[in-house]
N, C-alpha and C. Protein backbone atom coordinates (compact mmCIF):
# COMPACT_ATOMS: atom_id res chain seq x y z
N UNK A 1 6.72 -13.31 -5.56
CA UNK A 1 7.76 -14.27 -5.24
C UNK A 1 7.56 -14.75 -3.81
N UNK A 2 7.96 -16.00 -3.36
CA UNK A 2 7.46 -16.48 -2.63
C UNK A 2 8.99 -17.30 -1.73
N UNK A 3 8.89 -17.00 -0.19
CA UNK A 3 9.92 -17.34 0.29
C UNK A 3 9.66 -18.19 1.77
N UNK A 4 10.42 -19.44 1.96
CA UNK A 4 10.11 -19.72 2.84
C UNK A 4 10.00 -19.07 4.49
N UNK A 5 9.80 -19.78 4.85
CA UNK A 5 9.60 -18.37 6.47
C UNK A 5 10.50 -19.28 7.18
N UNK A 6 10.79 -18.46 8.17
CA UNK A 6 11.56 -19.18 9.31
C UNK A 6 11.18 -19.58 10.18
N UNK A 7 9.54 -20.04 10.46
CA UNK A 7 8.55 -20.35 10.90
C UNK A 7 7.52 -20.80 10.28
N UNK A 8 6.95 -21.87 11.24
CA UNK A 8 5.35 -22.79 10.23
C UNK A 8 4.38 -21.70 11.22
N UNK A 9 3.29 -22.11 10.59
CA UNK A 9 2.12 -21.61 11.06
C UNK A 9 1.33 -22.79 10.50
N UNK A 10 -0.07 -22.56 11.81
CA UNK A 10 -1.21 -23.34 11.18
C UNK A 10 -2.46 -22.27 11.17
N UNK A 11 -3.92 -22.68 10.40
CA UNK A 11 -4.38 -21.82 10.10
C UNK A 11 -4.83 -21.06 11.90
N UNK A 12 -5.09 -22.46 12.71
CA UNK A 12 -5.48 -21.56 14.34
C UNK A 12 -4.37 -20.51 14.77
N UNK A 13 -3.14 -20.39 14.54
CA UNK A 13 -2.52 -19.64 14.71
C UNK A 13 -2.20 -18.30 13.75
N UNK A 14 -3.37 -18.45 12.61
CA UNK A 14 -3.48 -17.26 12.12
C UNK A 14 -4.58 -16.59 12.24
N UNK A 15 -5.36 -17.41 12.73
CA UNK A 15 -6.20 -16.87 13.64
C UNK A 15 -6.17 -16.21 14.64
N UNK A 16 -5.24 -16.98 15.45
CA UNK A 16 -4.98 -15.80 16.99
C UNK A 16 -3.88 -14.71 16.46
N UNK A 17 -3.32 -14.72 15.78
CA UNK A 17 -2.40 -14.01 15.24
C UNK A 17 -3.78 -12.33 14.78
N UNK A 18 -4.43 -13.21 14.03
CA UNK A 18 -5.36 -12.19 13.36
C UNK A 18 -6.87 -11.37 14.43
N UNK A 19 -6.62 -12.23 15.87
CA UNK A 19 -7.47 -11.45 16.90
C UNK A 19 -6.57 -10.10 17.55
N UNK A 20 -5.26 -10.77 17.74
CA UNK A 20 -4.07 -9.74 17.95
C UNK A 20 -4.23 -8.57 17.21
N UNK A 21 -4.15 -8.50 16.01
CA UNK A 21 -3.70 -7.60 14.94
C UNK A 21 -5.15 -6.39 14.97
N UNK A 22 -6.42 -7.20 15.28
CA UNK A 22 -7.86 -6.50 15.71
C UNK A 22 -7.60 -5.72 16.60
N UNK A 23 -6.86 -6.34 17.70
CA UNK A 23 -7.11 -5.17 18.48
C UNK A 23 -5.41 -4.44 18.67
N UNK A 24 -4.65 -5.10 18.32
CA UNK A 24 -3.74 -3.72 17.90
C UNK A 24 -3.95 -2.42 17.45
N UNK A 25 -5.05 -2.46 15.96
CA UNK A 25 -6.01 -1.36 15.74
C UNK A 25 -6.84 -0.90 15.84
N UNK A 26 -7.41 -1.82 16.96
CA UNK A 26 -8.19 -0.87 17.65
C UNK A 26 -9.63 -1.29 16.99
N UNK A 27 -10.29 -2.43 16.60
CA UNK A 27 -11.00 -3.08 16.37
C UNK A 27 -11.35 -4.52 17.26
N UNK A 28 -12.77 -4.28 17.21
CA UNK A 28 -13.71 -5.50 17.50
C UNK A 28 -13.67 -6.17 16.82
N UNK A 29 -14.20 -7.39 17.58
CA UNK A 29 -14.03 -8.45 16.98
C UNK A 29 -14.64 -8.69 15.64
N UNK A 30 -15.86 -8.32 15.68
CA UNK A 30 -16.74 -8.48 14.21
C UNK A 30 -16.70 -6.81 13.62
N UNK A 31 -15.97 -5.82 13.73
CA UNK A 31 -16.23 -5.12 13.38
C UNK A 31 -15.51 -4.98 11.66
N UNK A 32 -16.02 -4.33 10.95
CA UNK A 32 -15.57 -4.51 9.66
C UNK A 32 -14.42 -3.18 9.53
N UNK A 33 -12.81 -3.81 8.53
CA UNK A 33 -12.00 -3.01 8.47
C UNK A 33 -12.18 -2.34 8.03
N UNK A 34 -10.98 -1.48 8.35
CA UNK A 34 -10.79 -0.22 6.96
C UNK A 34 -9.25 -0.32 6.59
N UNK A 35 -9.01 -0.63 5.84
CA UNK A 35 -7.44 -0.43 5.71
C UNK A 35 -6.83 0.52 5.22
N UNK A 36 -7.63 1.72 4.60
CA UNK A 36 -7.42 3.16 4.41
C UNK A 36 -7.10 3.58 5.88
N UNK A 37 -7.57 3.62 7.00
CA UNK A 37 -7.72 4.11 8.13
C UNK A 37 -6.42 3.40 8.26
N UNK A 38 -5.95 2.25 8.31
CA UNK A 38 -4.79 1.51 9.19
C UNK A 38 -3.68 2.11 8.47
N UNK A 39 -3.26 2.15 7.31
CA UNK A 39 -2.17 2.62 6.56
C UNK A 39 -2.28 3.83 7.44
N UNK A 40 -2.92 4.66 8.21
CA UNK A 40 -2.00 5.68 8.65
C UNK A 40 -1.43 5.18 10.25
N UNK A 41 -2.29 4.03 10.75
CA UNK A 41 -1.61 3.72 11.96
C UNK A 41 -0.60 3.04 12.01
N UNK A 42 -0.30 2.26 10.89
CA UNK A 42 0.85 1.18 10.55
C UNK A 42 2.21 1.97 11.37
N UNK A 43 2.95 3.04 11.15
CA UNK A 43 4.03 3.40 11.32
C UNK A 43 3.79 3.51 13.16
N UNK A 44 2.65 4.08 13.60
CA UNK A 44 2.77 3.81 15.12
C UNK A 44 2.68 2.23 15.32
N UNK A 45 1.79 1.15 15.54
CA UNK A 45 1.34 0.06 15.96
C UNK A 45 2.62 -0.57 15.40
N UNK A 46 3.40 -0.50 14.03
CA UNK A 46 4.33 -1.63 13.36
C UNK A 46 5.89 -0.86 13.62
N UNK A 47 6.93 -1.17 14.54
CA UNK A 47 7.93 -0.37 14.63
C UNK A 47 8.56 -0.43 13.16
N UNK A 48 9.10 0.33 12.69
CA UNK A 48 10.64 0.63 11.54
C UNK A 48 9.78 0.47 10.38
N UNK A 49 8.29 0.65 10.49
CA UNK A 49 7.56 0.12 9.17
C UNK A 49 6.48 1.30 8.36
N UNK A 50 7.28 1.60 7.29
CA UNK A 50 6.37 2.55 6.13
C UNK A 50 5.80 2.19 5.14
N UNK A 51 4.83 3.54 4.62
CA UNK A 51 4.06 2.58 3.72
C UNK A 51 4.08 3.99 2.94
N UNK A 52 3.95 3.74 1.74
CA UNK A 52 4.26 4.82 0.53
C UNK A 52 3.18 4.28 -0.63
N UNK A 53 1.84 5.17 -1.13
CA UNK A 53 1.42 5.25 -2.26
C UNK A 53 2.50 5.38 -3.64
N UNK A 54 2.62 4.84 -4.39
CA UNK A 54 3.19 4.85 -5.38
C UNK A 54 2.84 4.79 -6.93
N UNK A 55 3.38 5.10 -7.82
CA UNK A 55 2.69 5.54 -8.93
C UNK A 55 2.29 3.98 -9.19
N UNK A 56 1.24 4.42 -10.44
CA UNK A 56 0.88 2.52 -10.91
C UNK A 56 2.72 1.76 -11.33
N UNK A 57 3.09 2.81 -12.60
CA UNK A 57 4.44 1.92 -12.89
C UNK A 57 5.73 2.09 -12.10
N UNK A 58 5.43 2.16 -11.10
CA UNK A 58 7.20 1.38 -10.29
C UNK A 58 6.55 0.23 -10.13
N UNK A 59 5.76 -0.36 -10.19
CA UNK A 59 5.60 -2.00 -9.47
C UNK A 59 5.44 -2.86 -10.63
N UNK A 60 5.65 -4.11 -10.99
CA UNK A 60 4.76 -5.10 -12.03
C UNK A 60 3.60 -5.03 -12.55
N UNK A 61 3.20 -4.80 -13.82
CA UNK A 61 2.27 -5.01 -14.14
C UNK A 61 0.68 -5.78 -12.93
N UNK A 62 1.70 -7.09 -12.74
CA UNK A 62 0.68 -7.76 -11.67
C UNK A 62 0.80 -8.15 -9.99
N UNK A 63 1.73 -7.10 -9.84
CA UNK A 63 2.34 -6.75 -8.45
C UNK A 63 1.01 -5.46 -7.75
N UNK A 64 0.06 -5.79 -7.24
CA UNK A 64 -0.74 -4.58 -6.61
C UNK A 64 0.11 -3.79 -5.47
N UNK A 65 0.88 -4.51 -5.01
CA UNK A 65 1.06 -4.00 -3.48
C UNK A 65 2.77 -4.73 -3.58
N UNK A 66 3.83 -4.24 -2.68
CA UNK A 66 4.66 -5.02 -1.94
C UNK A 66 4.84 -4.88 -1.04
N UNK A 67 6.05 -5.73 -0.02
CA UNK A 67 6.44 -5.58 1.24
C UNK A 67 8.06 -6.06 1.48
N UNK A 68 8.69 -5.30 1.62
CA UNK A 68 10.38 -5.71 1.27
C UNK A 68 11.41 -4.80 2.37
N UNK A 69 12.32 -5.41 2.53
CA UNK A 69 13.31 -4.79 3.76
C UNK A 69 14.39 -4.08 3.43
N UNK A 70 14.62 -2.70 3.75
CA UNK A 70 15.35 -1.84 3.77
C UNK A 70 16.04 -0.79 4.47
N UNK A 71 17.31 -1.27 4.96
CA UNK A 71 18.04 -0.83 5.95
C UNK A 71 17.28 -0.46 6.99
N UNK A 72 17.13 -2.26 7.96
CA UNK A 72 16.44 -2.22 9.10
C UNK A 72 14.97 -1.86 9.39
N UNK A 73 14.34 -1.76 8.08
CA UNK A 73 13.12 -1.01 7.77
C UNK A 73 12.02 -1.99 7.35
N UNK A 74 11.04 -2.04 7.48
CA UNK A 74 10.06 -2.59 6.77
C UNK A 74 8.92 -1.85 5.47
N UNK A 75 9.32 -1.90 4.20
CA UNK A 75 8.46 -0.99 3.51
C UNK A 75 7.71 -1.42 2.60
N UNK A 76 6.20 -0.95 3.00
CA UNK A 76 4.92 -1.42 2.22
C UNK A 76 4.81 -0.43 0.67
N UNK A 77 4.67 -0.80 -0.62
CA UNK A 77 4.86 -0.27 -1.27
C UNK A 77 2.96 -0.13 -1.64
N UNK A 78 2.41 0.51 -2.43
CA UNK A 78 0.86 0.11 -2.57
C UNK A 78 0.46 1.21 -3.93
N UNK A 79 0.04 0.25 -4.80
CA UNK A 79 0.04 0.83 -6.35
C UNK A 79 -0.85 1.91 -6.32
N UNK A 80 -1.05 2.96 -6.23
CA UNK A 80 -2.42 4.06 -6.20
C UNK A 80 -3.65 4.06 -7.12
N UNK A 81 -3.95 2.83 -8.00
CA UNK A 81 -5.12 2.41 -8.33
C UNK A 81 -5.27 1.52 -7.57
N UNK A 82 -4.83 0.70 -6.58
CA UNK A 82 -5.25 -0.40 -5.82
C UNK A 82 -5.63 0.85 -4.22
N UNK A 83 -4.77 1.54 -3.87
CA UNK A 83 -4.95 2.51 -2.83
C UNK A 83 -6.42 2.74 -3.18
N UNK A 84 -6.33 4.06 -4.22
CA UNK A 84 -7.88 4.88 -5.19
C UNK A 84 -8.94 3.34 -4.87
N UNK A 85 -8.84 2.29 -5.47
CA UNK A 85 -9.82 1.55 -5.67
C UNK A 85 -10.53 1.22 -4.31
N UNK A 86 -9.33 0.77 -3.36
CA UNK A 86 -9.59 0.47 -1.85
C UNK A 86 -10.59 1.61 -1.33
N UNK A 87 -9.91 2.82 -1.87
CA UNK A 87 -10.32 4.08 -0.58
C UNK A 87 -11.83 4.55 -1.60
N UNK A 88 -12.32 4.59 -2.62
CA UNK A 88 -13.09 5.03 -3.62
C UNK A 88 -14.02 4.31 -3.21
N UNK A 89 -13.71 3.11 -4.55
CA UNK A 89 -14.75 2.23 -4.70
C UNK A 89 -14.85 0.94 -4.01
N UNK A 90 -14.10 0.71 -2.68
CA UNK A 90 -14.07 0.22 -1.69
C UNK A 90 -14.36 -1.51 -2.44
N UNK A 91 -13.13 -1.80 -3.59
CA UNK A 91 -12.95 -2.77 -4.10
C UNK A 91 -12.38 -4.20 -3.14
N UNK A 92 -13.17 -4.90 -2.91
CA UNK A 92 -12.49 -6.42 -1.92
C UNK A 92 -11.66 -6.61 -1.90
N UNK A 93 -11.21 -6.64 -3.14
CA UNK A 93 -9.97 -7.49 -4.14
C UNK A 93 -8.56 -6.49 -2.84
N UNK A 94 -9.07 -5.24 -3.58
CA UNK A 94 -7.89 -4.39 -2.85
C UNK A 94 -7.78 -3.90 -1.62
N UNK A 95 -8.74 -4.29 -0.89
CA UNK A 95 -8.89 -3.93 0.70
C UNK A 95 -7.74 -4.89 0.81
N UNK A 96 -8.40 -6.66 -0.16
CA UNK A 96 -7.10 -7.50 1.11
C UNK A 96 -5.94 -7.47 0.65
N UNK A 97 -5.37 -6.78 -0.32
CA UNK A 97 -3.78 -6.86 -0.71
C UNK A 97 -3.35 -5.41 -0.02
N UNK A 98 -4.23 -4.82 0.74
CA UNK A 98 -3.60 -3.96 1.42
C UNK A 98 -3.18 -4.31 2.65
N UNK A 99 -4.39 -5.45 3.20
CA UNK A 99 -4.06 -6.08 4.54
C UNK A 99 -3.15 -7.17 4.44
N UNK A 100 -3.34 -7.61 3.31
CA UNK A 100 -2.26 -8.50 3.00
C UNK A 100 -1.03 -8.29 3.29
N UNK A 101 -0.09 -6.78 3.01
CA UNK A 101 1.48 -6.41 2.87
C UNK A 101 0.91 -6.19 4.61
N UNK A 102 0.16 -5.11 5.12
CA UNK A 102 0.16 -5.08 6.56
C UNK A 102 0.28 -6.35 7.33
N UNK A 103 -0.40 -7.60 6.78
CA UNK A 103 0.03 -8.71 7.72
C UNK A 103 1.79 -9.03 7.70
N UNK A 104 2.10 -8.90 6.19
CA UNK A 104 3.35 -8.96 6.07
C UNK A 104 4.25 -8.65 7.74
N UNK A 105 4.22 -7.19 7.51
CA UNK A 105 5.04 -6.56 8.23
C UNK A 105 4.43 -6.79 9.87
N UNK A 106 3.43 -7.23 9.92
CA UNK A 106 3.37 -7.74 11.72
C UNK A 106 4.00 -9.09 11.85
N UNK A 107 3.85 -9.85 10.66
CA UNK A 107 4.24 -11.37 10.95
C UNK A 107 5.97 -11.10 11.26
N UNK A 108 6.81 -10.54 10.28
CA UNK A 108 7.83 -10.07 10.18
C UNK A 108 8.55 -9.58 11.59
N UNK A 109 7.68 -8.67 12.22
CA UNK A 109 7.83 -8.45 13.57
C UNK A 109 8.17 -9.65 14.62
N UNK A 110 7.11 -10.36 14.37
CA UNK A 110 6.91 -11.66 15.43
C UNK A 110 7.43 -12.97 14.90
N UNK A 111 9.05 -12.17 14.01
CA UNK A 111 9.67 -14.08 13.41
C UNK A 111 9.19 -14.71 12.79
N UNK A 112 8.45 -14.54 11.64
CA UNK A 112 7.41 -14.87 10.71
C UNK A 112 8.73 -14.38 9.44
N UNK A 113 9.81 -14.25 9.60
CA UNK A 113 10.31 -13.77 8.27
C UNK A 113 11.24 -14.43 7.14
N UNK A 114 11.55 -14.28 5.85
CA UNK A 114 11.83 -15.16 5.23
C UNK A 114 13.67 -15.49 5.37
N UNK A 115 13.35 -16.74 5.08
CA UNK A 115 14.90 -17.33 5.22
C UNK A 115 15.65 -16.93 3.87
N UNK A 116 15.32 -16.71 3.07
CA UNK A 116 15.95 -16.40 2.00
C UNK A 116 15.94 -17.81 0.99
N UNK A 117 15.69 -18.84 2.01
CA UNK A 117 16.03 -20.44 1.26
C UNK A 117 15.00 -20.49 0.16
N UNK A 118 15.90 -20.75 -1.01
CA UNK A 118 15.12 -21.01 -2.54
C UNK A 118 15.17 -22.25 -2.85
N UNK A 119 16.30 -23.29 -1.97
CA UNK A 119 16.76 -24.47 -2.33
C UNK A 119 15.62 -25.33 -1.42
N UNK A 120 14.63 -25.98 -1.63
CA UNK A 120 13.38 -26.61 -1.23
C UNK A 120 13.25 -27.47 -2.59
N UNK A 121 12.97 -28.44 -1.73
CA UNK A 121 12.14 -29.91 -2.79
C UNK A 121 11.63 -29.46 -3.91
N UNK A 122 11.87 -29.28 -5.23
CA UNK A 122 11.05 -29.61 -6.50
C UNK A 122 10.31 -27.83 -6.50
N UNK A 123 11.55 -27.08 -5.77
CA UNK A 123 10.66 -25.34 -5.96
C UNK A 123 9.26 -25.30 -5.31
N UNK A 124 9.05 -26.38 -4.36
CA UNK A 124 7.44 -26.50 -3.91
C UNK A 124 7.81 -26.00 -2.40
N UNK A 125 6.78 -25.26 -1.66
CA UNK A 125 6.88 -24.99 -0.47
C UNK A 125 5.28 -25.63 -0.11
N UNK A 126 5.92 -26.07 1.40
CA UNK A 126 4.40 -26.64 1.74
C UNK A 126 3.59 -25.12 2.31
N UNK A 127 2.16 -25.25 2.25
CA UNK A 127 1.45 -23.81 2.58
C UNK A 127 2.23 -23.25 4.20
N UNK A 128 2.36 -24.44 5.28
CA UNK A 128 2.49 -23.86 6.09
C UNK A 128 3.72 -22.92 6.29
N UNK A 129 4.47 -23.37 5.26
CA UNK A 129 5.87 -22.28 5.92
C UNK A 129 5.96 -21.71 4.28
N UNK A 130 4.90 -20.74 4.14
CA UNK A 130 5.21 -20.27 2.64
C UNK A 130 5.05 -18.69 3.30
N UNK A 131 5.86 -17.73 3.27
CA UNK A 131 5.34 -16.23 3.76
C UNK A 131 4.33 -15.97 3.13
N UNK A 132 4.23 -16.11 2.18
CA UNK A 132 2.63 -15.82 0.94
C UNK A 132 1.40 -16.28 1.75
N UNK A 133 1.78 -17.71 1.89
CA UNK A 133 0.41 -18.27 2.32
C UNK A 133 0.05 -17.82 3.92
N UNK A 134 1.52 -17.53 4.89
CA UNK A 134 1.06 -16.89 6.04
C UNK A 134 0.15 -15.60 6.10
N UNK A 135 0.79 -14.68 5.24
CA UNK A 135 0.06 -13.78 5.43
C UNK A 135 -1.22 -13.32 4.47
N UNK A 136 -1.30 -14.35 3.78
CA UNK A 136 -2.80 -14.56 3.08
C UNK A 136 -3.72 -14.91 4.47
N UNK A 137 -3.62 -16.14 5.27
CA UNK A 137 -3.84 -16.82 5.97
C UNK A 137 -4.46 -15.38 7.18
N UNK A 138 -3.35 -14.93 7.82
CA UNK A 138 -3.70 -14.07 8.47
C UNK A 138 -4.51 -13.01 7.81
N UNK A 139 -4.16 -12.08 7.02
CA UNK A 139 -5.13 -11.57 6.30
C UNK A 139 -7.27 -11.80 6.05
N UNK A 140 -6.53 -13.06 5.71
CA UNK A 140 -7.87 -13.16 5.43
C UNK A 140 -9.47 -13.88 6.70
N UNK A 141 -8.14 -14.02 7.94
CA UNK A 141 -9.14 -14.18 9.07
C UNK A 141 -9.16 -12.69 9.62
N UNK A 142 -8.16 -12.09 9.37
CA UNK A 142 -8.12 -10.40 9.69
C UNK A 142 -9.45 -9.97 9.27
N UNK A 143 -9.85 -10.07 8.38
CA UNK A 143 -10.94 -9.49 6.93
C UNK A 143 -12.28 -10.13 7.57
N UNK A 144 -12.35 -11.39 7.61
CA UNK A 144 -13.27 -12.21 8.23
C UNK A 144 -13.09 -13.10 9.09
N UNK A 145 -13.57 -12.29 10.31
CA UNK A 145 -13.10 -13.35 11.30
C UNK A 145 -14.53 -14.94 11.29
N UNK A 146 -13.67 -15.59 11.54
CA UNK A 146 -14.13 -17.18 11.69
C UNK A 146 -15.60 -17.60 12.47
N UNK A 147 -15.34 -16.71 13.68
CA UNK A 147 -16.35 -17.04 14.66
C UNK A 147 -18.07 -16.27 14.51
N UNK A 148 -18.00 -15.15 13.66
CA UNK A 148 -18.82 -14.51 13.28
C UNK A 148 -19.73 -14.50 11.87
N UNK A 149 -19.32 -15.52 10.99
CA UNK A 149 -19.98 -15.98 9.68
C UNK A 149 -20.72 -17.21 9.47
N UNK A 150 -20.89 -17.70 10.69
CA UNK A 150 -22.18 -18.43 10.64
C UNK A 150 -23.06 -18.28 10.27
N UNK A 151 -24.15 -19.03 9.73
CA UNK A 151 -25.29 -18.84 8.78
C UNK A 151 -24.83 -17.81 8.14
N UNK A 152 -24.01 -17.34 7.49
CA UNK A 152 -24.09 -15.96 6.44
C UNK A 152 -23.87 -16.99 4.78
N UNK A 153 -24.08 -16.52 3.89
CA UNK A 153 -23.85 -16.96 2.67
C UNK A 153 -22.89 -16.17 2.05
N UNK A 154 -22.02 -16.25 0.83
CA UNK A 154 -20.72 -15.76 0.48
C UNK A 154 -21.02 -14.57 0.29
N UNK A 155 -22.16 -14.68 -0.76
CA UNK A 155 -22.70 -12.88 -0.51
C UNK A 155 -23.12 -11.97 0.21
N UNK A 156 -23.63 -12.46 1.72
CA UNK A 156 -23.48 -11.54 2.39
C UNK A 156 -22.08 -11.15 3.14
N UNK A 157 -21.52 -12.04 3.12
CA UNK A 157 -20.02 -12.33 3.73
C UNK A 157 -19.37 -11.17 3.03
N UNK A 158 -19.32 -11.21 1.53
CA UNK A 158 -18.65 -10.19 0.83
C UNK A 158 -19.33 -9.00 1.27
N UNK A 159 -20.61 -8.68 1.15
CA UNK A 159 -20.74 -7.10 1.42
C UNK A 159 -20.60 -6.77 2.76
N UNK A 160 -20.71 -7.45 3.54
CA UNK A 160 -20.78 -6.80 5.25
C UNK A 160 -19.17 -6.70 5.03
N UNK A 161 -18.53 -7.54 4.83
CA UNK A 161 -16.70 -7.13 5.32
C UNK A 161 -16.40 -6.60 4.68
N UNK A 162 -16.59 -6.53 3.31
CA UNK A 162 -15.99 -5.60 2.05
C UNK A 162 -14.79 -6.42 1.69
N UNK A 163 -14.99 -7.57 1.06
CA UNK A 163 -14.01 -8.89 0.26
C UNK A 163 -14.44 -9.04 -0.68
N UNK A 164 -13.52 -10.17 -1.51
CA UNK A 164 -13.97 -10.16 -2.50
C UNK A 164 -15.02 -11.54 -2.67
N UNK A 165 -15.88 -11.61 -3.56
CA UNK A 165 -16.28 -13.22 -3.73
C UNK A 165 -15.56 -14.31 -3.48
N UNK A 166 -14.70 -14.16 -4.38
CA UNK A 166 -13.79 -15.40 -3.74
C UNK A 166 -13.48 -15.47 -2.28
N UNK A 167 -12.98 -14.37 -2.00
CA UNK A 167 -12.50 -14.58 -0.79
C UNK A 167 -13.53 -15.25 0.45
N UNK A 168 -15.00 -14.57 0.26
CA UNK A 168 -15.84 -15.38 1.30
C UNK A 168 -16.45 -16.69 1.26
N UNK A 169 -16.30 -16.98 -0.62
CA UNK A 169 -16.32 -18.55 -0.63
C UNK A 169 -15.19 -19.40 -0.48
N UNK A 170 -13.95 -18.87 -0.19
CA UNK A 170 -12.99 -19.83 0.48
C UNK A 170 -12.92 -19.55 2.11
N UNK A 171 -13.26 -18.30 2.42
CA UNK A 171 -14.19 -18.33 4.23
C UNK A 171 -15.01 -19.58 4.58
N UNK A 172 -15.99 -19.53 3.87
CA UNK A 172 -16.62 -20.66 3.80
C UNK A 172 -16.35 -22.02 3.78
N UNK A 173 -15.78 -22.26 2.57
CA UNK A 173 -14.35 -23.91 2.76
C UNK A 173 -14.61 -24.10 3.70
N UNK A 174 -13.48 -23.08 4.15
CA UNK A 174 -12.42 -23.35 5.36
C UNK A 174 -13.22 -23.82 6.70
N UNK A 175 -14.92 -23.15 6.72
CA UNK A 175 -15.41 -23.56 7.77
C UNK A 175 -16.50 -24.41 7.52
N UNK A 176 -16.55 -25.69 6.30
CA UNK A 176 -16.82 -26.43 6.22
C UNK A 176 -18.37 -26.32 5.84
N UNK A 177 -18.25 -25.43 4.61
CA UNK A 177 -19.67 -24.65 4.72
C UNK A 177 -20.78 -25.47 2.95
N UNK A 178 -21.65 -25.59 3.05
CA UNK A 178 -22.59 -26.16 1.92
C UNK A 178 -22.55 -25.91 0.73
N UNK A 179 -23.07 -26.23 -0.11
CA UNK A 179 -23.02 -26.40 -1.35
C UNK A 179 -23.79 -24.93 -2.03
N UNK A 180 -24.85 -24.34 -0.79
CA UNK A 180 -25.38 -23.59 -1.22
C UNK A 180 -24.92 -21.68 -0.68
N UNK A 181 -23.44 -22.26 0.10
CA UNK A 181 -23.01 -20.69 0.55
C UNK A 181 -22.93 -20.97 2.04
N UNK A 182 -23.79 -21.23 2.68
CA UNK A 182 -24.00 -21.75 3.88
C UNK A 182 -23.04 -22.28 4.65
N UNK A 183 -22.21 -21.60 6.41
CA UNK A 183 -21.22 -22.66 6.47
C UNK A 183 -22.38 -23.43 7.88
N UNK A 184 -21.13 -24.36 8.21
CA UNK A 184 -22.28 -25.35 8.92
C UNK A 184 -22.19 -24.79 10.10
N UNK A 185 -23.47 -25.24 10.91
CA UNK A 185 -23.97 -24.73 12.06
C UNK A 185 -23.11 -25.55 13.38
C-alpha cells in the first residue's frame, strides 16, 4: 500500500540521502552491502526503530518485508524466507526489500513520512511524493551507488552488489546507459 509522503523528493536527493545512510553504517562509498549485518545496527543508527524476523504467515502472501508505526516506534517486520534467502543464498531480490523497509525508517526519521492522504487525483500519486517510490529510490542508490557503475554491464552490476537483474538494468536507465548493458561514459 502506498501513501503519500509529506515530502517530494527527487532522484539527486536520494542520492545524497543514500551517501548519508553509507556512512551512517559505516560503509564506503563503493563498498558492497550487507543488510544481514545492518539489521543488527538498525536499532543503534535508527532511534525508536525494530526489526523482528517473522514467521512466513503473519505477512501477505506477497508482502516480503514491512515497515509500520507503533506507539512512537518504528517496526520493520521481515518474512524469514526473505531474511534465510538474503542471509543464505544471498538472493538480490531480498537484499533490497530488506534495504528497502531500512530506507523506510531513515526517511521517516528525516520527514519523509506518510500523510495518511488517500484522497489524490484519480488514486494516482506522482513518483516523487509516493513513500514507495522514495524509498525504492533511496534503496536502490543505497545498493548501487551511481558514481561507481560506469562501464559495468547489468551483469556485472548484479554480481559485484548482490541485486537483482532488474534492478541493475534499471541502474543503468537511470544513467542513461546502451542498448547493450553499458551506461554512458
Amino acid at each position: 500500500m502506498d501513501y503519500k509522503s509529506q515530502k517530494t523528493m527527487t532522484r539527486k536527493t536520494a542520492r545524497i540521502i543514500a551517501k548519508i545512510m553509507r556512512k551512517l553504517f559505516g560503509y564506503n562509498d563503493d563498498e558492497v552491502i550487507d543488510p544481514i549485518a545492518m539489521i543488527e545496527l538498525v536499532p543503534d543508527i535508527i532511534p525508536n526503530t525494530f526489526i523482528s524476523i517473522v514467521e512466513n504467515d503473519k505477512l501477505d502472501v506477497n508482502v516480503p518485508a514491512r515497515c509500520y508505526f507503533s506507539n512512537n516506534n518504528i517496526i520493520i517486520e521481515i518474512k524469514e524466507e526473505v531474511y534465510e534467502g538474503a542471509r543464505i543464498e544471498k538472493i538480490g531480490g531480498y537484499r533490497m526489500h530488506i534495504i528497502h523497509e531500512i530506507s523506510h525508517a531513515v526517511l521517516f526519521n528525516i520527514g519523509y513520512t506518510p500523510s495518511f492522504d488517500r484522497n489524490y487525483k484519480n488514486n494516482e500519486l506522482n513518483s516523487y511524493e509516493s513513500i514507495e517510490w522514495q524509498a525504492k529510490a533511496v534503496s536502490g542508490e543505497f545498493m548501487i551507488p551511481y558514481e561507481h557503475i560506469n562501464d559495468l554491464s547489468y551483469k556485472e552490476i548484479s554480481e559485484y552488489y548482490g541485486v537483482s537483474i532488474e534492478a541493475a538494468k534499471y541502474s543503468i536507465k537511470l544513467r542513461g546507459g546502451d542498448k547493450n548493458g553499458k551506461t554512458a561514459n
